[in-house]
C-alpha atoms as a PDB file:
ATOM      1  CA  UNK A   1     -69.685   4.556 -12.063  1.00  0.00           C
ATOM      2  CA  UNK A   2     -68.903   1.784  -9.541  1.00  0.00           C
ATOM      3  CA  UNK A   3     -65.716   1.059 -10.444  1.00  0.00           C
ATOM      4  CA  UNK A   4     -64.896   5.083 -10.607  1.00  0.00           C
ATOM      5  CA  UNK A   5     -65.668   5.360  -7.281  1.00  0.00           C
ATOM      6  CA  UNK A   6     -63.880   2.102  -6.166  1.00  0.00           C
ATOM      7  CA  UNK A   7     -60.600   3.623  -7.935  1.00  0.00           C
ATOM      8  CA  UNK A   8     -61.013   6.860  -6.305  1.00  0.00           C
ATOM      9  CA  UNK A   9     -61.638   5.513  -2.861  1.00  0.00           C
ATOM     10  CA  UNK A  10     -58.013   2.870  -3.629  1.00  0.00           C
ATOM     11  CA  UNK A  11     -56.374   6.087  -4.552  1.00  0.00           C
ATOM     12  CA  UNK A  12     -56.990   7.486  -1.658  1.00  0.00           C
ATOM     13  CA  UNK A  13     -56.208   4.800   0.581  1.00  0.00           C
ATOM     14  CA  UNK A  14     -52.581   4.385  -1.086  1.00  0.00           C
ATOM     15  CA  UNK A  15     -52.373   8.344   0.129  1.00  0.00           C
ATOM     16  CA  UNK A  16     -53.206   7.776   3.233  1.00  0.00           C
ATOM     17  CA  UNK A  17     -50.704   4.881   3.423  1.00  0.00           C
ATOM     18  CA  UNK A  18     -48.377   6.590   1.916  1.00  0.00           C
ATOM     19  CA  UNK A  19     -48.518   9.588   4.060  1.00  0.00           C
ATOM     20  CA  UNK A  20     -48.333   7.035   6.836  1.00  0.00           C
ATOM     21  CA  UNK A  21     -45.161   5.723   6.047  1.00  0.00           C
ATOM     22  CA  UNK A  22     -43.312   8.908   4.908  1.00  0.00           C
ATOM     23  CA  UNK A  23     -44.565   9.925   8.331  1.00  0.00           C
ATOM     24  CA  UNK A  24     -42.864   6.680  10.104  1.00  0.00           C
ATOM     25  CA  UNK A  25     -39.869   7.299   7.643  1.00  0.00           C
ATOM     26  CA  UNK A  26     -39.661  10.936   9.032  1.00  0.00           C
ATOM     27  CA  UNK A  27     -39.878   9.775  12.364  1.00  0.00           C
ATOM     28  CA  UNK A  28     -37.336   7.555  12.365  1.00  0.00           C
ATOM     29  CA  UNK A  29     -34.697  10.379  10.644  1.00  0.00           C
ATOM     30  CA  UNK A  30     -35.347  12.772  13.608  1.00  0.00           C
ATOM     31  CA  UNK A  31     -35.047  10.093  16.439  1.00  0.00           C
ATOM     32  CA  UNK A  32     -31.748   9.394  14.394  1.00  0.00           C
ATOM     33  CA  UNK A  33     -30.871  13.605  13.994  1.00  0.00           C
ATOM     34  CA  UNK A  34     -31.792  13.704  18.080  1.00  0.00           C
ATOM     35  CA  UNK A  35     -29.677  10.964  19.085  1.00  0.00           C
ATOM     36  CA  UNK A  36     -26.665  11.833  16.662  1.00  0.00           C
ATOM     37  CA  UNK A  37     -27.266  15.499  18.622  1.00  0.00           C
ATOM     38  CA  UNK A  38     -27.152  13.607  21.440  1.00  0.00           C
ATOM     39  CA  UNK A  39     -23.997  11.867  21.175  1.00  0.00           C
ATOM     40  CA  UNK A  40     -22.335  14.751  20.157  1.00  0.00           C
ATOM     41  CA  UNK A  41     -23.225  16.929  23.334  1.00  0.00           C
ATOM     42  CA  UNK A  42     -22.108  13.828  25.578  1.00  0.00           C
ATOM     43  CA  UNK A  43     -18.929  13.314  23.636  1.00  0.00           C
ATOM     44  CA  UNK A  44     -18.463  17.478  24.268  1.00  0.00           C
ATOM     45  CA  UNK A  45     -19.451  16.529  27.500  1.00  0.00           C
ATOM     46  CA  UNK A  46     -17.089  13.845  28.239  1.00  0.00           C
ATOM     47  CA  UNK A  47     -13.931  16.286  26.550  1.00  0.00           C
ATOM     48  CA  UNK A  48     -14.577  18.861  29.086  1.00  0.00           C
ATOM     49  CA  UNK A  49     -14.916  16.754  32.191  1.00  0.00           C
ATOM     50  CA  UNK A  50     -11.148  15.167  31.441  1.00  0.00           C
ATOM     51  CA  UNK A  51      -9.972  18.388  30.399  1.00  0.00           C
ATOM     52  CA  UNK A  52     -11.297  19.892  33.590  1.00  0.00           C
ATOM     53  CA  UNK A  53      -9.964  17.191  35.943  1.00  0.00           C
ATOM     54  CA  UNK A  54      -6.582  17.154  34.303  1.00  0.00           C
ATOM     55  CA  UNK A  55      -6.260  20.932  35.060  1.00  0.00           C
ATOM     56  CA  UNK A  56      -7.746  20.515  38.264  1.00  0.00           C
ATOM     57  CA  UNK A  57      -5.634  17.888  39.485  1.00  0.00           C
ATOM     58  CA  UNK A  58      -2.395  19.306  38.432  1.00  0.00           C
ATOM     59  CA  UNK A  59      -3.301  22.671  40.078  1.00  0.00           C
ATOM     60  CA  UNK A  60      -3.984  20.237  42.850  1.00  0.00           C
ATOM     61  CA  UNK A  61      -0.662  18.332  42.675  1.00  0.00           C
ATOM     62  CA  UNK A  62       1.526  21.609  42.538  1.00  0.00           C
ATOM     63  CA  UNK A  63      -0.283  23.221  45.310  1.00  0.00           C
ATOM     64  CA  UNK A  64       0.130  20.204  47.979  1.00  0.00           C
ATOM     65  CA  UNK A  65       3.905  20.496  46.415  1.00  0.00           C
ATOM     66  CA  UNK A  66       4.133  24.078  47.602  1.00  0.00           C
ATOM     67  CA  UNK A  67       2.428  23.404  50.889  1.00  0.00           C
ATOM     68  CA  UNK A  68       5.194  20.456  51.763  1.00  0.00           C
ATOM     69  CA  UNK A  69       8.256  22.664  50.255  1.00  0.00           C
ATOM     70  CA  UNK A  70       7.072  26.314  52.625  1.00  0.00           C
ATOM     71  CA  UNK A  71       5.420  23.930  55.323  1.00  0.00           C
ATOM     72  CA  UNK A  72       9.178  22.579  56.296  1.00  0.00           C
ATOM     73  CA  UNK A  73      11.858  23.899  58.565  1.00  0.00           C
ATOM     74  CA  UNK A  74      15.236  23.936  58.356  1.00  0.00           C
ATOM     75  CA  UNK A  75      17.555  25.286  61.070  1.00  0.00           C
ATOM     76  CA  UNK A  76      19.973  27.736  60.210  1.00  0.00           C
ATOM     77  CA  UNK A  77      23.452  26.484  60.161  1.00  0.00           C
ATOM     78  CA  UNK A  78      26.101  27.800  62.594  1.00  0.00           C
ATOM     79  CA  UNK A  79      29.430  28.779  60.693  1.00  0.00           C
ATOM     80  CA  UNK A  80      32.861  26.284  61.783  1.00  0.00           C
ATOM     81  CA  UNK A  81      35.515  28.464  63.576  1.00  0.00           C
ATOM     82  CA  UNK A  82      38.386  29.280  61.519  1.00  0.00           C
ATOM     83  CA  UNK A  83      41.484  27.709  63.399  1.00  0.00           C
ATOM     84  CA  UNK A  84      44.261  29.524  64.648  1.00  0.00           C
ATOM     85  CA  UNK A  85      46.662  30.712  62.179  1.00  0.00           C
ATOM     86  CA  UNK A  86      49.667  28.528  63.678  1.00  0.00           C
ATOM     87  CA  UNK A  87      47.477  25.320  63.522  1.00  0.00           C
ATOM     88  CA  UNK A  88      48.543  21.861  62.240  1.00  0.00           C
ATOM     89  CA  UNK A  89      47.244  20.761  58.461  1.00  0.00           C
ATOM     90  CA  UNK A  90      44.728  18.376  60.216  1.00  0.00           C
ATOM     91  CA  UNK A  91      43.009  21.156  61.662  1.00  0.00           C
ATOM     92  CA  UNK A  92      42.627  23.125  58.501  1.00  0.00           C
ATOM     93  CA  UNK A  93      41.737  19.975  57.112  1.00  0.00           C
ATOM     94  CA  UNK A  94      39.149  19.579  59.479  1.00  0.00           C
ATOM     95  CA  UNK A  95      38.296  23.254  58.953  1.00  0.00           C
ATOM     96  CA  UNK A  96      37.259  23.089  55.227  1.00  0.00           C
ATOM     97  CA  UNK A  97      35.119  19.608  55.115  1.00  0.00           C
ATOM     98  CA  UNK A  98      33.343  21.647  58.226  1.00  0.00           C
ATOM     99  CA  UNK A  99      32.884  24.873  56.047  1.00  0.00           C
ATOM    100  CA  UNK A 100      32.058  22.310  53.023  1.00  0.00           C
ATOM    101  CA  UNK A 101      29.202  20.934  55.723  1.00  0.00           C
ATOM    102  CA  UNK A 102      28.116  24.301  56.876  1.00  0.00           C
ATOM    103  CA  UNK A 103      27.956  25.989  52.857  1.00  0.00           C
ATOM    104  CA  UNK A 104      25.887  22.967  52.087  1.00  0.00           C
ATOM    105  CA  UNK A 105      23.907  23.032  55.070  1.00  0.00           C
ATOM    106  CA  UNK A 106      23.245  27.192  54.531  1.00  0.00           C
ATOM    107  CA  UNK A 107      22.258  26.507  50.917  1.00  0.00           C
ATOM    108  CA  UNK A 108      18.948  24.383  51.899  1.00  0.00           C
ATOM    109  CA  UNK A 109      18.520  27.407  54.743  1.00  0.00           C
ATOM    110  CA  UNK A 110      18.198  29.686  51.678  1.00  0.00           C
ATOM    111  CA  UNK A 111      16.505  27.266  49.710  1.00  0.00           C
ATOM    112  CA  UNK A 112      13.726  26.817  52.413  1.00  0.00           C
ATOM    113  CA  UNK A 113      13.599  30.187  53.620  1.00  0.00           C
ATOM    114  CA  UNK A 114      13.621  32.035  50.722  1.00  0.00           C
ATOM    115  CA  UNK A 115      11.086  29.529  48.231  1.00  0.00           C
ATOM    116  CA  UNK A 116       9.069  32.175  47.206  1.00  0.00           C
ATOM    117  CA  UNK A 117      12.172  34.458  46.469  1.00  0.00           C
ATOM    118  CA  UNK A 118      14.091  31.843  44.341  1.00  0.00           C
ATOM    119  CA  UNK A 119      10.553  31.318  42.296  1.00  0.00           C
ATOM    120  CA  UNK A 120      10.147  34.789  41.718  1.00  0.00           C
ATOM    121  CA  UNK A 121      13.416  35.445  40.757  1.00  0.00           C
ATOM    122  CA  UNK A 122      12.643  32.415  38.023  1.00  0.00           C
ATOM    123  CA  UNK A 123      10.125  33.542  36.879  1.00  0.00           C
ATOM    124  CA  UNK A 124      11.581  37.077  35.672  1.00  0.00           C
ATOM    125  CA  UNK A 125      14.102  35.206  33.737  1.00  0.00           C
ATOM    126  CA  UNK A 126      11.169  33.864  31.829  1.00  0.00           C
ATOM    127  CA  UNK A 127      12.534  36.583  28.691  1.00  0.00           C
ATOM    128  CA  UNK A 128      12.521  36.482  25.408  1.00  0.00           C
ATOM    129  CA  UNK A 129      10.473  34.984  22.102  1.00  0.00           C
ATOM    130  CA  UNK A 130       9.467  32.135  23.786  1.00  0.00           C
ATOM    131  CA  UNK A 131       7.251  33.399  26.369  1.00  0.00           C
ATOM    132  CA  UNK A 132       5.830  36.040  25.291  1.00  0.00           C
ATOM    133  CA  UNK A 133       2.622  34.811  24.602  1.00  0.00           C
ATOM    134  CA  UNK A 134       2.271  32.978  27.919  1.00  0.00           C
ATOM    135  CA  UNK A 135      -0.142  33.590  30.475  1.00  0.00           C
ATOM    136  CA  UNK A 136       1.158  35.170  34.375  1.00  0.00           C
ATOM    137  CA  UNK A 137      -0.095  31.412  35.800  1.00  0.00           C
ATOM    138  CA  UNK A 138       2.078  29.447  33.320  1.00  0.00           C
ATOM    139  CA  UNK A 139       4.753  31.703  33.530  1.00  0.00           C
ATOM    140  CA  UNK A 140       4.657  31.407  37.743  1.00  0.00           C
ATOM    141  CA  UNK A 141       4.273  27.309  36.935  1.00  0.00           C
ATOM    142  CA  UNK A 142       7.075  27.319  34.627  1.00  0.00           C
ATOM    143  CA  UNK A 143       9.586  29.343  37.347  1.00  0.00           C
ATOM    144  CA  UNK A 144       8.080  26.430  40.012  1.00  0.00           C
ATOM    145  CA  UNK A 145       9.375  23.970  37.586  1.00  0.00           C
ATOM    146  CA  UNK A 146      12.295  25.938  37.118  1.00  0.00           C
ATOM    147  CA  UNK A 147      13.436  25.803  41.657  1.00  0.00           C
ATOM    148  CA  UNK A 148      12.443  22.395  42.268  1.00  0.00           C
ATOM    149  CA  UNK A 149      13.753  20.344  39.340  1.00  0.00           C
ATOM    150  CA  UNK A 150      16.851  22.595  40.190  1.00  0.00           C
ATOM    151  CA  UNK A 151      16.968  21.388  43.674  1.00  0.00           C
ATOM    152  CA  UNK A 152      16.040  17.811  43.046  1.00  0.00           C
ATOM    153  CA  UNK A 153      19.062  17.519  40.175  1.00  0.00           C
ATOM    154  CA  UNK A 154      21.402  19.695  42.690  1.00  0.00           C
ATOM    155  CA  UNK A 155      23.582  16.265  43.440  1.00  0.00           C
ATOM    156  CA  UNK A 156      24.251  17.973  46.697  1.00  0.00           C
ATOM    157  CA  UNK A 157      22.446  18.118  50.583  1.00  0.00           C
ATOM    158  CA  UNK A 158      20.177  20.260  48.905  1.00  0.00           C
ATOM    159  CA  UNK A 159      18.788  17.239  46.745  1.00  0.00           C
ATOM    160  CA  UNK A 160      18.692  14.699  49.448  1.00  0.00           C
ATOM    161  CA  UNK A 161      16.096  17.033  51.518  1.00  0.00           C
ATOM    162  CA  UNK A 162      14.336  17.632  48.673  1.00  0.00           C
ATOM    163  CA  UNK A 163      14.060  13.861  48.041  1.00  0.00           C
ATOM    164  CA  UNK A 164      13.068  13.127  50.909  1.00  0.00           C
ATOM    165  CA  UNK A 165      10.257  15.344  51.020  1.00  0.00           C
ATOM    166  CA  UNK A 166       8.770  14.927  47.580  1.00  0.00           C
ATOM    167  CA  UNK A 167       9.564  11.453  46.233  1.00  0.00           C
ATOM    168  CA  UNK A 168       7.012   9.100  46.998  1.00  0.00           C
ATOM    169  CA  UNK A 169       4.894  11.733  49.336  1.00  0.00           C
ATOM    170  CA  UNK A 170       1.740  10.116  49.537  1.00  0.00           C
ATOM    171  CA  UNK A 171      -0.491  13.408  50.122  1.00  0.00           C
ATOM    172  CA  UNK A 172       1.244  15.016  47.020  1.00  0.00           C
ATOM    173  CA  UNK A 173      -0.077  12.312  45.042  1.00  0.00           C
ATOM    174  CA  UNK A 174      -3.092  11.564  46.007  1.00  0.00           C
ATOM    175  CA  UNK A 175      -4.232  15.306  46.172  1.00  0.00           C
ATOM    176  CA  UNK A 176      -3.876  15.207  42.170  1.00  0.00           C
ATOM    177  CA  UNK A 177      -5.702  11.598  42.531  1.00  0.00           C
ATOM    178  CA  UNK A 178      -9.087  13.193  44.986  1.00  0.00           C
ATOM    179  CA  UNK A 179      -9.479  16.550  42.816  1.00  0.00           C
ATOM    180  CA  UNK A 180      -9.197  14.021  39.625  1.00  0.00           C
ATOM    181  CA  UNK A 181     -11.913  12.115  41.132  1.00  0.00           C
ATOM    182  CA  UNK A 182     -14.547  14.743  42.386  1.00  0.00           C
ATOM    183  CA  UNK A 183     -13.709  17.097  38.970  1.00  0.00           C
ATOM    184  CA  UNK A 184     -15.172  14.067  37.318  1.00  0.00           C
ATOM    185  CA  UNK A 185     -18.416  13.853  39.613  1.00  0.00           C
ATOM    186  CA  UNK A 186     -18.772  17.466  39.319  1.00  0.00           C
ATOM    187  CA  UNK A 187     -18.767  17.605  35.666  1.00  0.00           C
ATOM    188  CA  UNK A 188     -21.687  14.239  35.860  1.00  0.00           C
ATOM    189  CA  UNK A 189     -18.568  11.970  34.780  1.00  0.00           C
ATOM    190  CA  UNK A 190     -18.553   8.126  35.689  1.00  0.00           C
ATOM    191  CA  UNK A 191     -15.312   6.806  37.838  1.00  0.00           C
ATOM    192  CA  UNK A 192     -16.013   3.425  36.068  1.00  0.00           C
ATOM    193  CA  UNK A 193     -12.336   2.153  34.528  1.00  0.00           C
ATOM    194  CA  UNK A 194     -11.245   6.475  34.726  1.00  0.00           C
ATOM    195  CA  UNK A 195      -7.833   6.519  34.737  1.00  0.00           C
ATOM    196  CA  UNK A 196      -5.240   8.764  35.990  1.00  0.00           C
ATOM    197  CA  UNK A 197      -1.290   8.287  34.226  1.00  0.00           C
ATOM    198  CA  UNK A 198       1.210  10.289  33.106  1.00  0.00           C
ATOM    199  CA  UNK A 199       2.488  10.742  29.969  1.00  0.00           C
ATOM    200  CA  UNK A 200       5.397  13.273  28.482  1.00  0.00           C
ATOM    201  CA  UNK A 201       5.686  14.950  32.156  1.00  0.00           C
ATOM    202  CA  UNK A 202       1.623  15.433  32.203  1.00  0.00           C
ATOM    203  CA  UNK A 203      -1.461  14.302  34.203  1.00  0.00           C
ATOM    204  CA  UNK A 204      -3.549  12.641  32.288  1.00  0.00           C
ATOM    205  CA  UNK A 205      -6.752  11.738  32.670  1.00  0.00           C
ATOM    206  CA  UNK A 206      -9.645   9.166  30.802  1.00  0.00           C
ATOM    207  CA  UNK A 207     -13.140   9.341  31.955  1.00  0.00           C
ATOM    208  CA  UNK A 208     -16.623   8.969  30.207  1.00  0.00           C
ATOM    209  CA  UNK A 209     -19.746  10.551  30.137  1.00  0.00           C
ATOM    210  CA  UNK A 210     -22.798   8.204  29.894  1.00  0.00           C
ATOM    211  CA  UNK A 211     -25.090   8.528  26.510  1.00  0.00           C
ATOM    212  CA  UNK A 212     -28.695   6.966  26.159  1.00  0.00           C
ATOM    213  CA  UNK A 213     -30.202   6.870  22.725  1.00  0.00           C
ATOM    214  CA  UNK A 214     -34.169   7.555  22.569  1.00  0.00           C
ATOM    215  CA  UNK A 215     -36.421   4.602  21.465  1.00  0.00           C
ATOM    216  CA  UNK A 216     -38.732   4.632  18.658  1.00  0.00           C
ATOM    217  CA  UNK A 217     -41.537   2.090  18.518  1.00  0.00           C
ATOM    218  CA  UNK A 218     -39.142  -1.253  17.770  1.00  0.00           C
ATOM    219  CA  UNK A 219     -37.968   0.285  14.533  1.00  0.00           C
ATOM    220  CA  UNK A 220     -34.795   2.092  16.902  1.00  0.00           C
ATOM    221  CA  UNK A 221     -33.763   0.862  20.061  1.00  0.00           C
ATOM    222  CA  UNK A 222     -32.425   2.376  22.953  1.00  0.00           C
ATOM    223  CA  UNK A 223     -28.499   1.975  23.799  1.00  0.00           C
ATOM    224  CA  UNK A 224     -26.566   3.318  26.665  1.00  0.00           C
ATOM    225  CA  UNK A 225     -23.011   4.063  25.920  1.00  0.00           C
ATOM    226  CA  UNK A 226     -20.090   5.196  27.665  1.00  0.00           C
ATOM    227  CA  UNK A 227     -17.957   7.861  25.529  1.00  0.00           C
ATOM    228  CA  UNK A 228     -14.375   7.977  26.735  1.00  0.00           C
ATOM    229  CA  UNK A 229     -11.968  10.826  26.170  1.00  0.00           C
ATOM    230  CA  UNK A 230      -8.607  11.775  27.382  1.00  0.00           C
ATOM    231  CA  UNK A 231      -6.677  14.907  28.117  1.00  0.00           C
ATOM    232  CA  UNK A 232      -3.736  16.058  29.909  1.00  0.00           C
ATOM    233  CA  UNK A 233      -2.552  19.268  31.456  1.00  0.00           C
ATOM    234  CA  UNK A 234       0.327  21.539  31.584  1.00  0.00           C
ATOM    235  CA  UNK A 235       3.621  20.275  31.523  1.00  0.00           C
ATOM    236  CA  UNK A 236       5.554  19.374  34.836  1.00  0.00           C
ATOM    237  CA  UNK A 237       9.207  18.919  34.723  1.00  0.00           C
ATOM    238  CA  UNK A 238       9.797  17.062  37.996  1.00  0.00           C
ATOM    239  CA  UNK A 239       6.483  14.901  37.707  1.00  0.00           C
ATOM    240  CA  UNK A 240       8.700  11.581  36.732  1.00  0.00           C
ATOM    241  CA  UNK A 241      11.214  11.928  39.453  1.00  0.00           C
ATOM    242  CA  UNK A 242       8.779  12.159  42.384  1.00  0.00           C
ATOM    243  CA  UNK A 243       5.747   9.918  41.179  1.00  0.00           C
ATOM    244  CA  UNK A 244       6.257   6.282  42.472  1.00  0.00           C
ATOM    245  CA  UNK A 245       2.454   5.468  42.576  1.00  0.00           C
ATOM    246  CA  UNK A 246       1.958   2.488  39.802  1.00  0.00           C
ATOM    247  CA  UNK A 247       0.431   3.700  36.814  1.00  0.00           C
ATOM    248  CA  UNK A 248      -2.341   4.014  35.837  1.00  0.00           C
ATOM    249  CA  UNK A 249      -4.024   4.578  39.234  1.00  0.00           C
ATOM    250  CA  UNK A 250      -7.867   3.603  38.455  1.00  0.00           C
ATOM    251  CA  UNK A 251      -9.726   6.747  39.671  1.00  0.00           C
ATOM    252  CA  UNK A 252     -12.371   5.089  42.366  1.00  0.00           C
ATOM    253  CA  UNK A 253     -12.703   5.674  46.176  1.00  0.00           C
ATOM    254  CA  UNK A 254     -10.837   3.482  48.445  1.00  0.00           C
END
């Protein structure tokens, strides 16, 4: 009868153990399933903050464009007088290189005056197939592409203005760097070795989101991780010819 009992009472102590450690085993599997969960959120995390900024900061970088191109002023030109009829060759001479000056010089009047105008006009030659399926923004970002890449290939006056006021401007570049930096912050991002380059005419940006795994009683130990991504935005044509910052600018505060 003795040893019945003392069988009985073993048996039950392996259930008990055994109910112990499917318990621990179970345990471990959802602190596993919670941090794989985890992981995943901060990795979704991480892909929206860099798809975020890079929107942000090339909505940022074409609008501090538009501000420089409608925030300058450019006389309007005052025609040469057509010499008298009876005049030598050297004055008609001098006659056409001054109507060649003035033509040039009433082209970035237009160009200036009448941005907005030129864009529009673009922007309704955006026909056919190929755009049909594009939004009003990217269709108006597309037209903007459209003037300025025109203006800063025109090989004229036109082009050296242009130049002047967009390559290397130091406020157009660093608006796409700030709203880069503070998209990031918004969207709980770390600056920590985030990038900002440019690749295929885009703004790219890396960043990471920070992931902590949960602990479990020494059998699974807690790691913090920093999950990069990268993503760029829209496509800007004239990116490359006015970007002389080196690359890639590290996305901290000065």
């Amino acid at each position: 009868m003795k040893n019945i009992i003392s069988y009985y009472r073993n048996e039950q102590g392996n259930v008990v153990l055994f109910v112990i450690g499917m318990l621990g085993i179970m345990m471990v599997l959802f602190i596993l399933v919670v941090n794989l969960s985890s992981a995943l959120a901060t990795k979704q995390q991480s892909e929206t903050t860099v798809s975020q900024a890079s929107l942000a900061a090339t909505s940022a970088f074409y609008e501090e464009v538009r501000r420089v191109i409608t925030g300058f002023s450019y006389p309007e030109p005052i025609p040469p007088t057509e010499p008298d009829p009876e005049a030598d060759s050297s004055a008609w001479e001098a006659y056409r290189e001054a109507l060649k000056e003035y033509e040039e010089k009433l082209e970035v009047y237009k160009f200036f005056t009448l941005f907005d105008n030129y864009v529009a006009s673009a922007k309704a030659g955006l026909t056919g197939l190929e755009y049909r399926d594009w939004s009003d923004k990217e269709l108006e970002l597309q037209a903007f592409d459209v003037v300025i890449n025109g203006a800063l290939t025109n090989g004229r006056l036109l082009q050296e203005i242009v130049e002047g006021l967009l390559v290397g401007n130091n406020s157009i570049q660093q608006a796409a760097i700030t709203m880069g930096i503070l998209t990031i912050e918004k969207n709980g991002g770390i600056l920590e070795e985030a990038t900002l380059d440019i690749r295929d005419n885009r703004i790219e940006i890396r960043a990471a989101t920070e992931a902590t795994s949960t602990a479990y009683d020494g059998f699974v130990e807690s790691v913090t991780e920093k999950l990069y991504q990268e993503s760029s935005g829209p496509k800007i044509d004239f990116i490359n010819l006015i970007w002389t910052k080196t690359l890639p600018v590290y996305l901290e505060y000065e």
